[in-house]
N, C-alpha and C. Protein backbone atom coordinates (compact mmCIF):
# COMPACT_ATOMS: atom_id res chain seq x y z
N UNK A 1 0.84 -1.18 0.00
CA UNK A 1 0.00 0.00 0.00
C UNK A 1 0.89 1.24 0.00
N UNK A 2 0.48 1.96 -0.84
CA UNK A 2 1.73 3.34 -1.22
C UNK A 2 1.70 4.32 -0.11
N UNK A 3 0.47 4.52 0.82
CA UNK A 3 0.50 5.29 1.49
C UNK A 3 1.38 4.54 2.94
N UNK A 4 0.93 3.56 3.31
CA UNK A 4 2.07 2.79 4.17
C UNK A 4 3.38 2.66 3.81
N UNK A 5 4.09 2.40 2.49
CA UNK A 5 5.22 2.56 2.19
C UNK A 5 5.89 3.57 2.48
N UNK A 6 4.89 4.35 1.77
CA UNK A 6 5.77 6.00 2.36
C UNK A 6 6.12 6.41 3.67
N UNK A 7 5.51 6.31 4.51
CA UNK A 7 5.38 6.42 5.73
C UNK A 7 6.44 5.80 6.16
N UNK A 8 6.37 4.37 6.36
CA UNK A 8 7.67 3.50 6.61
C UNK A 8 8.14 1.68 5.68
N UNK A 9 8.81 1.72 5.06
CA UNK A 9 10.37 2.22 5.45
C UNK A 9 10.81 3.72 4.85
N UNK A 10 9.33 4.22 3.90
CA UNK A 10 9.93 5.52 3.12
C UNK A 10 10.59 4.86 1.55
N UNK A 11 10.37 5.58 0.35
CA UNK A 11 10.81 5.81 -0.25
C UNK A 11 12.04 5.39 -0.58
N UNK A 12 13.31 5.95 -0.33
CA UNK A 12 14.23 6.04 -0.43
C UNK A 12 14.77 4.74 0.75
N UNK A 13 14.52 4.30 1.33
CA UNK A 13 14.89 2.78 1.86
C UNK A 13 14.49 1.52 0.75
N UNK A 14 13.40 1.99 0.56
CA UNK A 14 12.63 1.18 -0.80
C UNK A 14 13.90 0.79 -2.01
N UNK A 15 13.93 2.15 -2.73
CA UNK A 15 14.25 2.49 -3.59
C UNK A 15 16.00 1.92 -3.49
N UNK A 16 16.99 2.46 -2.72
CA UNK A 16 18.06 1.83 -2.03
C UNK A 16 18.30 0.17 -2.07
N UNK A 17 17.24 -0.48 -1.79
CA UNK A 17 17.06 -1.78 -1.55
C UNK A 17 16.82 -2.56 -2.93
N UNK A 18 17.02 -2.22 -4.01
CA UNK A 18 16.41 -2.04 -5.52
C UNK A 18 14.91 -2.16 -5.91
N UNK A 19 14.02 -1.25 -5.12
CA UNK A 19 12.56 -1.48 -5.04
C UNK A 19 12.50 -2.50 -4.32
N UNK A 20 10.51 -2.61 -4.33
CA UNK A 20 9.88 -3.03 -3.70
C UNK A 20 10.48 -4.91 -3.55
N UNK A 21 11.07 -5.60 -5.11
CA UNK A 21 11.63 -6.24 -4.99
C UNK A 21 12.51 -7.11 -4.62
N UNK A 22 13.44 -6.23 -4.34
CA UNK A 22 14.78 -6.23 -3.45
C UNK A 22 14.73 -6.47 -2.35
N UNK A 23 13.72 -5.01 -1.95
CA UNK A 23 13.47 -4.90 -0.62
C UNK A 23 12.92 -6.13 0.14
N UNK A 24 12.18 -7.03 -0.60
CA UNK A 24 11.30 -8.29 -0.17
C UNK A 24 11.92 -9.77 -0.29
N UNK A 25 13.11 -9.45 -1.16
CA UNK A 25 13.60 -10.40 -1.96
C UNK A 25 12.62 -11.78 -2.65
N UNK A 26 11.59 -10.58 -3.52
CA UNK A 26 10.89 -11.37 -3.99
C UNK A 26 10.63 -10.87 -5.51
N UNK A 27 10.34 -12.38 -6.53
CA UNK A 27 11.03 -12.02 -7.90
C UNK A 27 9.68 -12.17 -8.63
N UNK A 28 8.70 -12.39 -7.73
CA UNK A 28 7.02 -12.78 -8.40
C UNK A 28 6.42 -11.04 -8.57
N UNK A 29 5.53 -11.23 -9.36
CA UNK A 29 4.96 -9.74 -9.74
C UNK A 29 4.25 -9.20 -8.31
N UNK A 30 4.17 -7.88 -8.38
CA UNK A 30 3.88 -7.07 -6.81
C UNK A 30 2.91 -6.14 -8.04
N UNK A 31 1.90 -6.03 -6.76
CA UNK A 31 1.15 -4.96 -7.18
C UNK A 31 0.47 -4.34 -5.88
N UNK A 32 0.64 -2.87 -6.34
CA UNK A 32 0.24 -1.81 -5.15
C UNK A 32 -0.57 -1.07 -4.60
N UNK A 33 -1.44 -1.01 -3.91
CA UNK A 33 -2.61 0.24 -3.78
C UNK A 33 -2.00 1.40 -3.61
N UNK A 34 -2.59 2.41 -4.39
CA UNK A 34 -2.41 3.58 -4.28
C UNK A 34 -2.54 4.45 -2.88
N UNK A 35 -3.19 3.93 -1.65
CA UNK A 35 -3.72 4.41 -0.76
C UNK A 35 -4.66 5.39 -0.95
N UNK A 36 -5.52 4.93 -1.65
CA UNK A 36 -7.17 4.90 -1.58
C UNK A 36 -7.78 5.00 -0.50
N UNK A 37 -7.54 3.49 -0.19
CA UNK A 37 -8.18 2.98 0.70
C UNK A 37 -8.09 3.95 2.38
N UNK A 38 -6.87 4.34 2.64
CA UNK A 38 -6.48 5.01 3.34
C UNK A 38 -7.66 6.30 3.62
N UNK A 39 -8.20 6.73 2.23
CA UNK A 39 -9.11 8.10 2.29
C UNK A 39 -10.28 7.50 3.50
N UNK A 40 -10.37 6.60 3.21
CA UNK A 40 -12.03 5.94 4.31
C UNK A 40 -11.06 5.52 5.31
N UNK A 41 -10.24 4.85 5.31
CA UNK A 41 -9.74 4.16 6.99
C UNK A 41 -9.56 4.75 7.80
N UNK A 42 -8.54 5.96 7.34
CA UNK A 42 -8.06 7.01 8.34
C UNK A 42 -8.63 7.66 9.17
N UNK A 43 -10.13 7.67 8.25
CA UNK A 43 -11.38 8.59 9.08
C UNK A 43 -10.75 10.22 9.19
N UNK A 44 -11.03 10.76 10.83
CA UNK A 44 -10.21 11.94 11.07
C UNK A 44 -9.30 12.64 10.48
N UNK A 45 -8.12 11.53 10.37
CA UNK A 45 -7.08 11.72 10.20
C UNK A 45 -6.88 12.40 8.40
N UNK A 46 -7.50 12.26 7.90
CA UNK A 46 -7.76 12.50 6.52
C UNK A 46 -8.50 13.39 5.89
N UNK A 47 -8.04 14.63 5.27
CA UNK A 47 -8.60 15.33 4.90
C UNK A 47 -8.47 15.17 3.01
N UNK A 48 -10.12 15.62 2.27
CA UNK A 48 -9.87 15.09 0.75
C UNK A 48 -10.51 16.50 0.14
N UNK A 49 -9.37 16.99 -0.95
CA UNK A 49 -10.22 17.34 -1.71
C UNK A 49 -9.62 17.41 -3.34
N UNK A 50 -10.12 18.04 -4.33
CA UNK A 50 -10.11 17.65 -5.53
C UNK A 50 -8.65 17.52 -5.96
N UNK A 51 -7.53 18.70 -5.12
CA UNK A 51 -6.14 18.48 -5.31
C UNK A 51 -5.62 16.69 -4.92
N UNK A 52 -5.65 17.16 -3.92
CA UNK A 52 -4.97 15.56 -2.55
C UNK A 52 -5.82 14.92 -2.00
N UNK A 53 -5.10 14.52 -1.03
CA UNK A 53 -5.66 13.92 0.41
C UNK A 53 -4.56 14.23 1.17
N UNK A 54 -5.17 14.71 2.54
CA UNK A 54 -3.53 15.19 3.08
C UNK A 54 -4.40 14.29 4.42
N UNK A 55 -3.18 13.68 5.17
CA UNK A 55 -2.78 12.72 5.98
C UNK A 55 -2.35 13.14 7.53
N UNK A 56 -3.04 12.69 8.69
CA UNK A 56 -1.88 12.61 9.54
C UNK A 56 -1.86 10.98 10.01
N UNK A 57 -0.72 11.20 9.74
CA UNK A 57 0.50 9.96 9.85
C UNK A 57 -0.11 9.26 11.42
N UNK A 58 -0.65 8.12 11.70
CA UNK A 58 -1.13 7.25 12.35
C UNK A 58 -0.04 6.67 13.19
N UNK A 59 0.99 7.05 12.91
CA UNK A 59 2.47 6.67 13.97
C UNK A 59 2.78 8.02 14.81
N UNK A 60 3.18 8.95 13.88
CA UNK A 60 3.76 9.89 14.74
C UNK A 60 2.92 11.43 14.66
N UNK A 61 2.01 11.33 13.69
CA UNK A 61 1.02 12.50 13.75
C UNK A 61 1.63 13.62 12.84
N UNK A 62 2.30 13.04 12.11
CA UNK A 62 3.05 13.90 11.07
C UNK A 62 2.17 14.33 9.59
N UNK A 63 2.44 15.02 9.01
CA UNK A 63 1.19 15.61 8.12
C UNK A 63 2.17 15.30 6.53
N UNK A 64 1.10 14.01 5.57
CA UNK A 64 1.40 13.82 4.48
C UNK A 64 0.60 13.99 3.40
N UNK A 65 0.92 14.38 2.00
CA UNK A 65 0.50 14.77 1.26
C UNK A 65 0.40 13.87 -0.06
N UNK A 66 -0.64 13.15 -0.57
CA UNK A 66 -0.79 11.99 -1.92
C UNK A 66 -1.73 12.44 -2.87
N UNK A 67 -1.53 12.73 -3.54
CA UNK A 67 -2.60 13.07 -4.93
C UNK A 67 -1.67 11.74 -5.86
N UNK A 68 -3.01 12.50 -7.51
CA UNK A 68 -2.75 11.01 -8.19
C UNK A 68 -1.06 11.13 -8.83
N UNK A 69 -0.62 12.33 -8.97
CA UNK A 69 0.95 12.09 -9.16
C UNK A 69 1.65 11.33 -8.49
N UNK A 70 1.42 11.92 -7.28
CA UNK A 70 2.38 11.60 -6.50
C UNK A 70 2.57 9.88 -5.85
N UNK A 71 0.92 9.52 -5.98
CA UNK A 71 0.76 7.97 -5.86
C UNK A 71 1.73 7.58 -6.66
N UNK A 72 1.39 7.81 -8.17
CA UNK A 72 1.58 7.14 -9.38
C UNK A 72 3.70 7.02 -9.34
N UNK A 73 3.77 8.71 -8.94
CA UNK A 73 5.47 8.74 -8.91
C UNK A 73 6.36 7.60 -7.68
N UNK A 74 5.24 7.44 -6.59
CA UNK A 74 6.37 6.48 -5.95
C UNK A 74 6.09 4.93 -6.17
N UNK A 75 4.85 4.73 -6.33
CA UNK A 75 4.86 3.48 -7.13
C UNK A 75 5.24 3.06 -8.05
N UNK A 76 6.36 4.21 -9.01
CA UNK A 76 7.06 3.63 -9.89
C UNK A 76 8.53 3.94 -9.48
N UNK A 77 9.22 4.53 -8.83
CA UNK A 77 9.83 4.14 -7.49
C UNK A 77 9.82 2.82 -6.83
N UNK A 78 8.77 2.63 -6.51
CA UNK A 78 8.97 1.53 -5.65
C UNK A 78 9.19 0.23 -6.52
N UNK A 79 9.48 0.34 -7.66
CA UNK A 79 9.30 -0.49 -8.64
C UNK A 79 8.25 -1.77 -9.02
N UNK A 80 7.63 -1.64 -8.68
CA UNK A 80 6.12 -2.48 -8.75
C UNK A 80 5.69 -2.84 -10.09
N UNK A 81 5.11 -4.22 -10.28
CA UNK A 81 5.01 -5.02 -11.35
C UNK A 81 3.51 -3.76 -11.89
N UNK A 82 2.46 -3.51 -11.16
CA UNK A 82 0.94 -3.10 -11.54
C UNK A 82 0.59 -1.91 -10.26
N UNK A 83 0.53 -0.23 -11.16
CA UNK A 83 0.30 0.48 -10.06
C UNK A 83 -1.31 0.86 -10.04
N UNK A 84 -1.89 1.13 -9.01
CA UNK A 84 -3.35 1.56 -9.23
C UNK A 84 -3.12 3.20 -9.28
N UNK A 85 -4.17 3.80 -10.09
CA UNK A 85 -4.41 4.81 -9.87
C UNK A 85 -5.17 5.30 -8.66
N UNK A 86 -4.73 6.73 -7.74
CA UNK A 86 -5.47 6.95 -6.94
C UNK A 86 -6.77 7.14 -7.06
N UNK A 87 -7.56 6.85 -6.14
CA UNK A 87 -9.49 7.40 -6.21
C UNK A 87 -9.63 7.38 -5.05
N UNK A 88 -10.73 7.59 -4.45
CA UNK A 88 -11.61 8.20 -3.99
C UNK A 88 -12.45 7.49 -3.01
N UNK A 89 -12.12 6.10 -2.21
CA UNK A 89 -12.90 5.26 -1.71
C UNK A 89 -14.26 5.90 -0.76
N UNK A 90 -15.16 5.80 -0.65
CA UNK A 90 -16.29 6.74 0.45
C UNK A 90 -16.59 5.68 1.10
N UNK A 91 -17.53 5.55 2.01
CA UNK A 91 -17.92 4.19 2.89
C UNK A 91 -19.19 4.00 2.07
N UNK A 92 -19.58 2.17 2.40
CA UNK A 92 -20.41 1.46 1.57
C UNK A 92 -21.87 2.05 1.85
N UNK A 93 -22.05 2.93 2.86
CA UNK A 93 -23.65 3.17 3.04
C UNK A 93 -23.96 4.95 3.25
N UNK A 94 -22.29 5.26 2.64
CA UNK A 94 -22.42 6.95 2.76
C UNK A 94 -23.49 7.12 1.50
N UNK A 95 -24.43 8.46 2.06
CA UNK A 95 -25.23 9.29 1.12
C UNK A 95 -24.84 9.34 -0.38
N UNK A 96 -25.98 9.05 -1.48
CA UNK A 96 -25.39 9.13 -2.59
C UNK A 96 -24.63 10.44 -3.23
N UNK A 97 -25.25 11.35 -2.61
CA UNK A 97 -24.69 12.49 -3.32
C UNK A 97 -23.03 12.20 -2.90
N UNK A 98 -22.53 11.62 -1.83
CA UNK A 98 -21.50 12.02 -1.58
C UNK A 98 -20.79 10.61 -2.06
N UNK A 99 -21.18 9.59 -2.69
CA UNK A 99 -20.53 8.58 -3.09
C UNK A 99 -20.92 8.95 -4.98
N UNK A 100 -21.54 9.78 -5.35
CA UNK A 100 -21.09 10.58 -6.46
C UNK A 100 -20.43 11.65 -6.37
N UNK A 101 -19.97 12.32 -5.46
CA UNK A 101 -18.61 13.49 -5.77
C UNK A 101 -17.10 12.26 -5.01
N UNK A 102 -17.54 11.19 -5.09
CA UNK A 102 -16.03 10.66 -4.43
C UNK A 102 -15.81 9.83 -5.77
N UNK A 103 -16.96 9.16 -6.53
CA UNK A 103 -16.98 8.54 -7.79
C UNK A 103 -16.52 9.55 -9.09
N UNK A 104 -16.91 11.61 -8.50
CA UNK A 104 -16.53 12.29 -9.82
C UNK A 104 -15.20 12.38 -9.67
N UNK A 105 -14.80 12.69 -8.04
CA UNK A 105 -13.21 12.94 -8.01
C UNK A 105 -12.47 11.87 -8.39
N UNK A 106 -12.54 10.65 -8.77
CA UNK A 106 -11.74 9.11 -9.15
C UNK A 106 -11.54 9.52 -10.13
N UNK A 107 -12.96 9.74 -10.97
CA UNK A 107 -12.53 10.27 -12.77
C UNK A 107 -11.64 11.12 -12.97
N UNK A 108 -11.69 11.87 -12.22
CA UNK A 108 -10.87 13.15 -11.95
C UNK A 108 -9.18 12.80 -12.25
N UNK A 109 -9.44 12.39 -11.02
CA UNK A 109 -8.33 11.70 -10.26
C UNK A 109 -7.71 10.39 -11.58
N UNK A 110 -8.01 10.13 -12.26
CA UNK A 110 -7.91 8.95 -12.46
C UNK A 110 -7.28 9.93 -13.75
N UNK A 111 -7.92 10.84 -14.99
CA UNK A 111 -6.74 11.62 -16.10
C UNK A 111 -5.89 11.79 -15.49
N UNK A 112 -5.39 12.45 -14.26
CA UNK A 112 -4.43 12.89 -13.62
C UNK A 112 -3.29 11.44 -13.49
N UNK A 113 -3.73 10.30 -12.90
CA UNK A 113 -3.10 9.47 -12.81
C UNK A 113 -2.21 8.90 -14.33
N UNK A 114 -3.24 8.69 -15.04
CA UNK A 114 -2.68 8.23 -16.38
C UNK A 114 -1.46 8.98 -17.01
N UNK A 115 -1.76 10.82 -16.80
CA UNK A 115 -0.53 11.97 -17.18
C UNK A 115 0.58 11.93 -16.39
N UNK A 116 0.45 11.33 -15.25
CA UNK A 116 1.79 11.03 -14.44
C UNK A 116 2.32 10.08 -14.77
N UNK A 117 2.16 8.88 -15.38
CA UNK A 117 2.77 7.23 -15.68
C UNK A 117 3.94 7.47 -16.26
N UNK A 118 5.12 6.80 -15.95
CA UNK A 118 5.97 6.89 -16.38
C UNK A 118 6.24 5.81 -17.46
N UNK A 119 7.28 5.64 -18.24
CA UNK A 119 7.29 5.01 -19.90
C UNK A 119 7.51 3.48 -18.80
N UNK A 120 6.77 2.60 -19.57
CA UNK A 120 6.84 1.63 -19.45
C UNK A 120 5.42 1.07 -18.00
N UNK A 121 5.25 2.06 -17.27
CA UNK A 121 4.79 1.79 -16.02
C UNK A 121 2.99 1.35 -16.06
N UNK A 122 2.60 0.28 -15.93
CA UNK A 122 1.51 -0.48 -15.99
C UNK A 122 0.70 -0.13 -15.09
N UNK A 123 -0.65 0.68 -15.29
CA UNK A 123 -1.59 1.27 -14.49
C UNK A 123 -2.95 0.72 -14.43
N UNK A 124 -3.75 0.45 -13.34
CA UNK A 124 -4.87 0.21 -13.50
C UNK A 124 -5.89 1.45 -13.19
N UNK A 125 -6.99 1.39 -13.21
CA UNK A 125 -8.04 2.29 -12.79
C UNK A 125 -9.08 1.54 -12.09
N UNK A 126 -9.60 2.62 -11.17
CA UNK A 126 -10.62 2.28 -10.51
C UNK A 126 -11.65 2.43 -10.57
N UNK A 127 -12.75 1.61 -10.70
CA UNK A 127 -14.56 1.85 -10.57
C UNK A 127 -15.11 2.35 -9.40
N UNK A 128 -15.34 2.88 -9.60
CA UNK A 128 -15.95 3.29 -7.49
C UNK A 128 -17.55 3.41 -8.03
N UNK A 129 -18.57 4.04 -6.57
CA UNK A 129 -19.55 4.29 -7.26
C UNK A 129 -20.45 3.56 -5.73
N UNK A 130 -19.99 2.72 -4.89
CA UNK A 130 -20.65 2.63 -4.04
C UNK A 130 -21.32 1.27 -4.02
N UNK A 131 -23.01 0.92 -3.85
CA UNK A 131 -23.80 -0.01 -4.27
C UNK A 131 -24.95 0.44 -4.81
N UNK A 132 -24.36 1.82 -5.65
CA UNK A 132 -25.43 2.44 -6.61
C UNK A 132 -25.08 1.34 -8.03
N UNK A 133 -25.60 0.48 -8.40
CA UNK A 133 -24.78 -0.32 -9.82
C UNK A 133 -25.61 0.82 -10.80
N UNK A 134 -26.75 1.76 -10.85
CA UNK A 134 -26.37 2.61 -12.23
C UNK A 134 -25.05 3.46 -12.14
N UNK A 135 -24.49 4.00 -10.90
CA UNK A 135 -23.75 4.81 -11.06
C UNK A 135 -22.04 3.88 -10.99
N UNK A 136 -22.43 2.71 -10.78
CA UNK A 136 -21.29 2.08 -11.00
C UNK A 136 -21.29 1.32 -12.53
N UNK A 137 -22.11 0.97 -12.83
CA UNK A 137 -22.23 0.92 -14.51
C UNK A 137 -21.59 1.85 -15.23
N UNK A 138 -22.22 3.26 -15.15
CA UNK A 138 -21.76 4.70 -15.91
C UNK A 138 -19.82 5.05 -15.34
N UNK A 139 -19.69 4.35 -14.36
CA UNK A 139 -18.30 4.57 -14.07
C UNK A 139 -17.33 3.62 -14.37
N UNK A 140 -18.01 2.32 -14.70
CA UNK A 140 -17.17 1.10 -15.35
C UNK A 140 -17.02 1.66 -16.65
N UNK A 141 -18.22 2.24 -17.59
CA UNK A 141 -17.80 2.83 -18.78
C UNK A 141 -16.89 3.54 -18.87
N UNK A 142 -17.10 4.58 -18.14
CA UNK A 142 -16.11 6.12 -17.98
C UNK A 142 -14.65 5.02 -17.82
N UNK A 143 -14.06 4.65 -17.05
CA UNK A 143 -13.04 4.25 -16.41
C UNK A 143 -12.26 2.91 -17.80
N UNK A 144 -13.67 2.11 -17.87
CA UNK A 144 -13.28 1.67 -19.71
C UNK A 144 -12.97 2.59 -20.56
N UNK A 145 -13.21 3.38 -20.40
CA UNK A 145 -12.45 4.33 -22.05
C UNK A 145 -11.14 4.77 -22.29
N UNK A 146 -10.59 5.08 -20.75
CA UNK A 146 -9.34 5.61 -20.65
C UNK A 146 -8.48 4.35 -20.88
N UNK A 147 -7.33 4.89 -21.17
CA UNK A 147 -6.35 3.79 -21.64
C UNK A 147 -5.45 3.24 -20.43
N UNK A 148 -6.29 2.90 -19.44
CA UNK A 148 -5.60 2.02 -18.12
C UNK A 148 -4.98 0.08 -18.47
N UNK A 149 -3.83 -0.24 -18.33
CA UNK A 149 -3.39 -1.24 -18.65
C UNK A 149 -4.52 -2.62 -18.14
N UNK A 150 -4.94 -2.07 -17.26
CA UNK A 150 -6.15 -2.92 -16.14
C UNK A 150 -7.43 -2.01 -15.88
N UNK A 151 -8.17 -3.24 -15.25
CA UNK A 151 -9.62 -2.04 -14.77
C UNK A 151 -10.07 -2.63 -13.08
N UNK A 152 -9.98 -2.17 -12.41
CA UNK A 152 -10.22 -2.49 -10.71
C UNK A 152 -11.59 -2.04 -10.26
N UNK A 153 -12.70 -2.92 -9.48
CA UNK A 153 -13.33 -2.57 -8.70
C UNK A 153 -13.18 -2.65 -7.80
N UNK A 154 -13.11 -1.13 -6.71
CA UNK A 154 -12.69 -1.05 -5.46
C UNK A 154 -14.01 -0.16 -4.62
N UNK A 155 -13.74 0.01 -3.47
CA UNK A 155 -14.69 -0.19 -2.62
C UNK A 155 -16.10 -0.45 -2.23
N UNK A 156 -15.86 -1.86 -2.55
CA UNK A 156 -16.88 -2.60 -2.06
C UNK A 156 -15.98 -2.96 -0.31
N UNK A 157 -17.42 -3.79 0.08
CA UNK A 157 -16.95 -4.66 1.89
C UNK A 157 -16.63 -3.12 2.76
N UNK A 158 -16.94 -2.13 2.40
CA UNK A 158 -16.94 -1.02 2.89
C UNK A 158 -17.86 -0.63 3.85
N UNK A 159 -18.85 -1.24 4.11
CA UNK A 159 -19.82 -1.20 5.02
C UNK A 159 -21.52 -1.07 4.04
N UNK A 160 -21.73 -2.13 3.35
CA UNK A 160 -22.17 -2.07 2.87
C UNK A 160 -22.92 -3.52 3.10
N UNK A 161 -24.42 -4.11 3.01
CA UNK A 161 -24.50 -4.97 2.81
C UNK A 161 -23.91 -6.17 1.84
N UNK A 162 -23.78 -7.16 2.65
CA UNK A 162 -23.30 -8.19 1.60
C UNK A 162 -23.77 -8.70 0.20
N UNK A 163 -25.48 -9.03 0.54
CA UNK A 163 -25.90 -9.01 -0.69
C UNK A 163 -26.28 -7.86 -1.93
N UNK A 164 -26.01 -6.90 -0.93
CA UNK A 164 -25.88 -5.35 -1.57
C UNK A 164 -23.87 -5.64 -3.20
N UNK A 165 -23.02 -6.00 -2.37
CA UNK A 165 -22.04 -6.00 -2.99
C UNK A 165 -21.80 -7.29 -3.98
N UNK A 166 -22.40 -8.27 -3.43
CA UNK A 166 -22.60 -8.95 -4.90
C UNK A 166 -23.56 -8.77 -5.94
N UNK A 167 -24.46 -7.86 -5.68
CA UNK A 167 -25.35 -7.54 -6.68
C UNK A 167 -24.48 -6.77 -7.24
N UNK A 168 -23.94 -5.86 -6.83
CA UNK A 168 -23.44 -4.85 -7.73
C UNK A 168 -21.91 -5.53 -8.44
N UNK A 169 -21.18 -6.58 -7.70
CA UNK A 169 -20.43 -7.33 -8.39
C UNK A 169 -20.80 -8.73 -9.65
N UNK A 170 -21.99 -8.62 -9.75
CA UNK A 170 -22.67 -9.38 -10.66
C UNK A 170 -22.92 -8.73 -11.68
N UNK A 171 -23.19 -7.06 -11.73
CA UNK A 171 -23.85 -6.34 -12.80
C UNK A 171 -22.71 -5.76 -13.52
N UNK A 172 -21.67 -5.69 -12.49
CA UNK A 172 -20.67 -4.60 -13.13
C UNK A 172 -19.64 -5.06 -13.48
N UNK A 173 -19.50 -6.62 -12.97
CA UNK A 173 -17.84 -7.16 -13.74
C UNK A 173 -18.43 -7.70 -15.00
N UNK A 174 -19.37 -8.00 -15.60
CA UNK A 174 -19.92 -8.37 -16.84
C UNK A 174 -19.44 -6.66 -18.31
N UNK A 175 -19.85 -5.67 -17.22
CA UNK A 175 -19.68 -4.73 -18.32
C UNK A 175 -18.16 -3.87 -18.41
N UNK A 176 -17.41 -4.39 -17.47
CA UNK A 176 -15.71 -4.08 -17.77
C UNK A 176 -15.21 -4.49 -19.53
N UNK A 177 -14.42 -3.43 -19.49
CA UNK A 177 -13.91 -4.04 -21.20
C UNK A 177 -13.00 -5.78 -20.74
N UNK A 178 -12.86 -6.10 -21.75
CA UNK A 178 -12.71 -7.65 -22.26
C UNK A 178 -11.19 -7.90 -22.58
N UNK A 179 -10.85 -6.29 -23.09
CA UNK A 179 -9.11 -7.07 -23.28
C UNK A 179 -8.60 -6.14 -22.95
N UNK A 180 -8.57 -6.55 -21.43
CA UNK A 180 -7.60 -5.99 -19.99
C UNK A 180 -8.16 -6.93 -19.16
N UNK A 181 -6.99 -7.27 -18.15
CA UNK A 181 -7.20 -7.32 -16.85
C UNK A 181 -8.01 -6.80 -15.99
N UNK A 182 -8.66 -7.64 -15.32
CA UNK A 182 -9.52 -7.11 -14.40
C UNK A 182 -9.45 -7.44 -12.70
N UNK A 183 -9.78 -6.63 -11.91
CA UNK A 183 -9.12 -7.22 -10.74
C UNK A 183 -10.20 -6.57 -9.46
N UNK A 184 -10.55 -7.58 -8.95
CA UNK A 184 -12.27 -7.08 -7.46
C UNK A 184 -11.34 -6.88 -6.35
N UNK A 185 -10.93 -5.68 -5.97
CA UNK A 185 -9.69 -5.01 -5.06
C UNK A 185 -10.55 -5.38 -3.56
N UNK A 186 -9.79 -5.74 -2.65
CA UNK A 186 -10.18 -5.88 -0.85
C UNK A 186 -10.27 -7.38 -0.82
């Protein structure tokens, strides 16, 4: 998770160690969350808006800063086989209006991610959208169009009913594009 990396061992221990690889001494493909997820866990600690998400640090109370560059720049740093683009996770039973401005900021969020990729660096994107499946339909499209190496549905198990999240995982991994990778994130 990029936002835990950063934090500790940091970057530059990572990076030192010859990436995430090195660092693990492991030669199988790695793939990373952007710290997304982080936007809902942190709760408090997390402030979001259309720039960032700015952070206080859950160890020492220190104040960090991740937008979709900056995800995208240390996950290719960290040398990682598959990076996600940052979005926007909201909780599974927050108000729709507000699990559509966390679903507009992903889109958002998500051109931004793609303009940061560095040559060679393999990106996925994220569906968000809640257990609204029209508004997660219209965001599997949106998120299909862009030229992401992969396509991710992420926050679901968010506090959401169960049979709430397989409905909407029944409707919406059918309408992901077909030649990419696809991957049900948590």
């Amino acid at each position: 998770n990029t936002y835990h990396l950063m934090l500790r061992p940091g970057v530059e221990t990572i990076r030192a160690a010859g990436g995430l690889h090195g660092f693990m001494a492991w030669d199988g493909p790695i793939l990373t969350d952007s710290g997304g997820y982080q936007v809902l866990s942190l709760g408090s600690l997390v402030r979001i808006d259309d720039r960032e998400a700015t952070f206080r640090s859950q160890i020492d109370g220190s104040e960090w800063r991740l937008g979709p560059e900056r995800a995208i720049e240390l996950q290719a740093a960290f040398g990682v086989d598959v990076s996600m683009a940052l979005d926007h996770c909201p909780p599974g039973d927050a108000a729709p209006a507000v699990i559509a401005e966390a679903t507009d900021r992903t889109t958002r969020w998500a051109g931004r991610s793609l303009a940061a990729r560095a040559d060679g660096q393999a990106v996925f994107g994220i569906v968000q959208g809640g257990a609204n499946v029209d508004l997660r339909l219209e965001h599997a499209r949106t998120i299909g169009r862009m030229p992401f190496d992969g396509i991710a549905v992420g926050g679901l198990g968010v506090g959401e009913p169960p049979e709430g999240m397989r409905e909407t995982i029944a409707k919406v991994g059918p309408a992901l594009p077909l030649d990419r990778p696809r991957y049900l994130m948590g």
